[in-house]
C-alpha atoms as a PDB file:
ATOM      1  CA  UNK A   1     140.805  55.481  99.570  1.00  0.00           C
ATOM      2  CA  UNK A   2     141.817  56.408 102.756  1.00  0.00           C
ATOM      3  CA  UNK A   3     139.651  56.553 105.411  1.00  0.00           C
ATOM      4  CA  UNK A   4     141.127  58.277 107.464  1.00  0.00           C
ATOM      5  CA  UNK A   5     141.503  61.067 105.386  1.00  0.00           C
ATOM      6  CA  UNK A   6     137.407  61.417 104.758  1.00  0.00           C
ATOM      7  CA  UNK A   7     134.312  62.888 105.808  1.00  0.00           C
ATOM      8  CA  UNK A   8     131.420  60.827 104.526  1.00  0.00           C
ATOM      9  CA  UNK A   9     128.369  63.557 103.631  1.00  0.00           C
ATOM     10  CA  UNK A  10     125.294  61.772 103.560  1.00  0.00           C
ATOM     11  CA  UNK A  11     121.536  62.044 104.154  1.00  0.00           C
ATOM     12  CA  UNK A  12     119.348  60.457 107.314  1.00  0.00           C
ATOM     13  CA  UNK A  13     117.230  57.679 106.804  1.00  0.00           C
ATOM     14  CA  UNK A  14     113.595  59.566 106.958  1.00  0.00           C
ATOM     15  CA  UNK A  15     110.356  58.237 105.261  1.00  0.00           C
ATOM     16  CA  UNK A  16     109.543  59.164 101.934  1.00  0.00           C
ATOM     17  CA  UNK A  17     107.941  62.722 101.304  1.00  0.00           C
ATOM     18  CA  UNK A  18     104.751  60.764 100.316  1.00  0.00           C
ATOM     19  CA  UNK A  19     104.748  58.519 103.766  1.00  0.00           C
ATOM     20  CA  UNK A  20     101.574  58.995 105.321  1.00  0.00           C
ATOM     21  CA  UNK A  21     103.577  58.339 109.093  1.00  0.00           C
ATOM     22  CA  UNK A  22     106.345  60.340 110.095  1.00  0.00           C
ATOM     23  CA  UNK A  23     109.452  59.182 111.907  1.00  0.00           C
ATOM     24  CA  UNK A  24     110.487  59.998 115.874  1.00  0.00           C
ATOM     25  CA  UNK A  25     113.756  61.311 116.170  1.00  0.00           C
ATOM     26  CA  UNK A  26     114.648  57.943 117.859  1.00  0.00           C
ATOM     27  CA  UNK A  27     113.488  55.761 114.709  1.00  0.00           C
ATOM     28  CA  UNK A  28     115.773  58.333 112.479  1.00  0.00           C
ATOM     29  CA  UNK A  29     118.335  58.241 114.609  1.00  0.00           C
ATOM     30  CA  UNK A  30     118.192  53.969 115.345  1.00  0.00           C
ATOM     31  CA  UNK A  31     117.825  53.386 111.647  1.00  0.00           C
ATOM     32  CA  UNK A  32     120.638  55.810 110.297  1.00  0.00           C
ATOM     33  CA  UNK A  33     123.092  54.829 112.570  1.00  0.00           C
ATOM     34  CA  UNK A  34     122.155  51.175 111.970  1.00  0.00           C
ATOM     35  CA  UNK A  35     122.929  51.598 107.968  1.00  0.00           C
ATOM     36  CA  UNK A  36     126.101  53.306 108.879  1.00  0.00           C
ATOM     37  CA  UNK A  37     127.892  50.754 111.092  1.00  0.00           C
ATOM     38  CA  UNK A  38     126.875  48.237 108.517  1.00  0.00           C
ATOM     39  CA  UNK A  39     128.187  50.180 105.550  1.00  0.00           C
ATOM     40  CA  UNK A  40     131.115  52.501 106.804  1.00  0.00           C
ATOM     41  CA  UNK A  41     134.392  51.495 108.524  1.00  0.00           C
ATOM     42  CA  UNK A  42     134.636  52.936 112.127  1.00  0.00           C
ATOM     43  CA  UNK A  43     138.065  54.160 110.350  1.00  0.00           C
ATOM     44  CA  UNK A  44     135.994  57.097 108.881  1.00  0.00           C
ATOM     45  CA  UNK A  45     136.720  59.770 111.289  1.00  0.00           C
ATOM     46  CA  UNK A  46     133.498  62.113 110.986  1.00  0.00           C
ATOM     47  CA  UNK A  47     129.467  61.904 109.112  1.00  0.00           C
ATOM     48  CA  UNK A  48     128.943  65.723 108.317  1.00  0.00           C
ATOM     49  CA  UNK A  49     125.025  65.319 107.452  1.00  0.00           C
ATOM     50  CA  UNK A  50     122.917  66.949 105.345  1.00  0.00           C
ATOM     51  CA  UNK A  51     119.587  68.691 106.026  1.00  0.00           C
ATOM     52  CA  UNK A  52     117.492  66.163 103.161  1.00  0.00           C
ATOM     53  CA  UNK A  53     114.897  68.565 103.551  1.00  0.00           C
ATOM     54  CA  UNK A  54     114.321  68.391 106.418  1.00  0.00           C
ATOM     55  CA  UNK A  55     112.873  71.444 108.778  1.00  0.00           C
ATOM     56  CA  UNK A  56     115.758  73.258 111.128  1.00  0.00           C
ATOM     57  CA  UNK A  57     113.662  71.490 114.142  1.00  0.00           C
ATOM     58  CA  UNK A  58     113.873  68.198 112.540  1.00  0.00           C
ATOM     59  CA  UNK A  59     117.288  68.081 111.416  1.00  0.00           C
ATOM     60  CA  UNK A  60     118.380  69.306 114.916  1.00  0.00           C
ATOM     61  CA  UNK A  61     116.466  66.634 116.720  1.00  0.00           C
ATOM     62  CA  UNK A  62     117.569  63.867 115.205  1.00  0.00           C
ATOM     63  CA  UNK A  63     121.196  64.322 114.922  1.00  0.00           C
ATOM     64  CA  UNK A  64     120.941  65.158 118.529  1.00  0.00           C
ATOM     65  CA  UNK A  65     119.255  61.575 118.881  1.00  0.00           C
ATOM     66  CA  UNK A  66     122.127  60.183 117.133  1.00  0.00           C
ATOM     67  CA  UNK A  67     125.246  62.159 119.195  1.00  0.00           C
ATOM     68  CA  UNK A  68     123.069  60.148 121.982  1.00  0.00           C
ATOM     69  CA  UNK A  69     123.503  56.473 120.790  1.00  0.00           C
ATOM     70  CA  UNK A  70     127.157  55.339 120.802  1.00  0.00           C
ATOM     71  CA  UNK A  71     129.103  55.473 117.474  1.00  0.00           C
ATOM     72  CA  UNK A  72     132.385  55.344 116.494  1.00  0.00           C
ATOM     73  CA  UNK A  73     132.556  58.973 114.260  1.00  0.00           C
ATOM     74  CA  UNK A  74     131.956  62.473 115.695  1.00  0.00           C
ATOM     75  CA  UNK A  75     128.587  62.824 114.207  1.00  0.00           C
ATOM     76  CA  UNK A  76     127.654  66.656 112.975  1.00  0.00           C
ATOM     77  CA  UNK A  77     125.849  68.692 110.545  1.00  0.00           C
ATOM     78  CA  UNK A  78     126.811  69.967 107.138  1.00  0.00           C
ATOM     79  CA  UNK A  79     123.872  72.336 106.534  1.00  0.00           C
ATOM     80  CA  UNK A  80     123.215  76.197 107.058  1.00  0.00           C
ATOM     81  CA  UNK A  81     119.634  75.525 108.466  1.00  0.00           C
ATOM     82  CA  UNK A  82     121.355  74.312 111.766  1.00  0.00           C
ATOM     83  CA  UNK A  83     123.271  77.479 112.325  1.00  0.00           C
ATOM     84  CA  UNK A  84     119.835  79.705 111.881  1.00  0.00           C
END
């Protein structure tokens, strides 16, 4: 595979639908981009995410947490919710 050549489409890291706390947008935000600069090569030039049903507010707030924190992809969305 080429790296270079991808777009890696996956979900945040958010509690479980049956977690009785609920994640800040930093926690979301610190955890997912934790995973992802242990798992995927800074060679990977963008992380399109998906919504993981998550609510347009939600979704919006934490990828804006993680364009905050310094990462080596452009970071965006790859859901119709954040365009409503």
């Amino acid at each position: 595979v080429l790296f270079e050549g991808i777009l890696l489409k996956p979900s945040m890291v958010t509690p479980g639908a049956e977690c009785p706390t609920h994640a800040t947008p930093q926690q979301v935000g610190e955890y997912t981009l934790t995973m992802l600069k242990r798992r995927v090569p800074p060679a990977v030039p963008g992380i399109m995410f998906l919504s993981g049903g998550q609510s347009e507010l939600e979704a919006t707030l934490n990828l804006q947490e993680m364009n905050r924190q310094p990462n080596p992809w452009h970071v965006s969305f790859s859901y119709a919710r954040a365009l409503q």
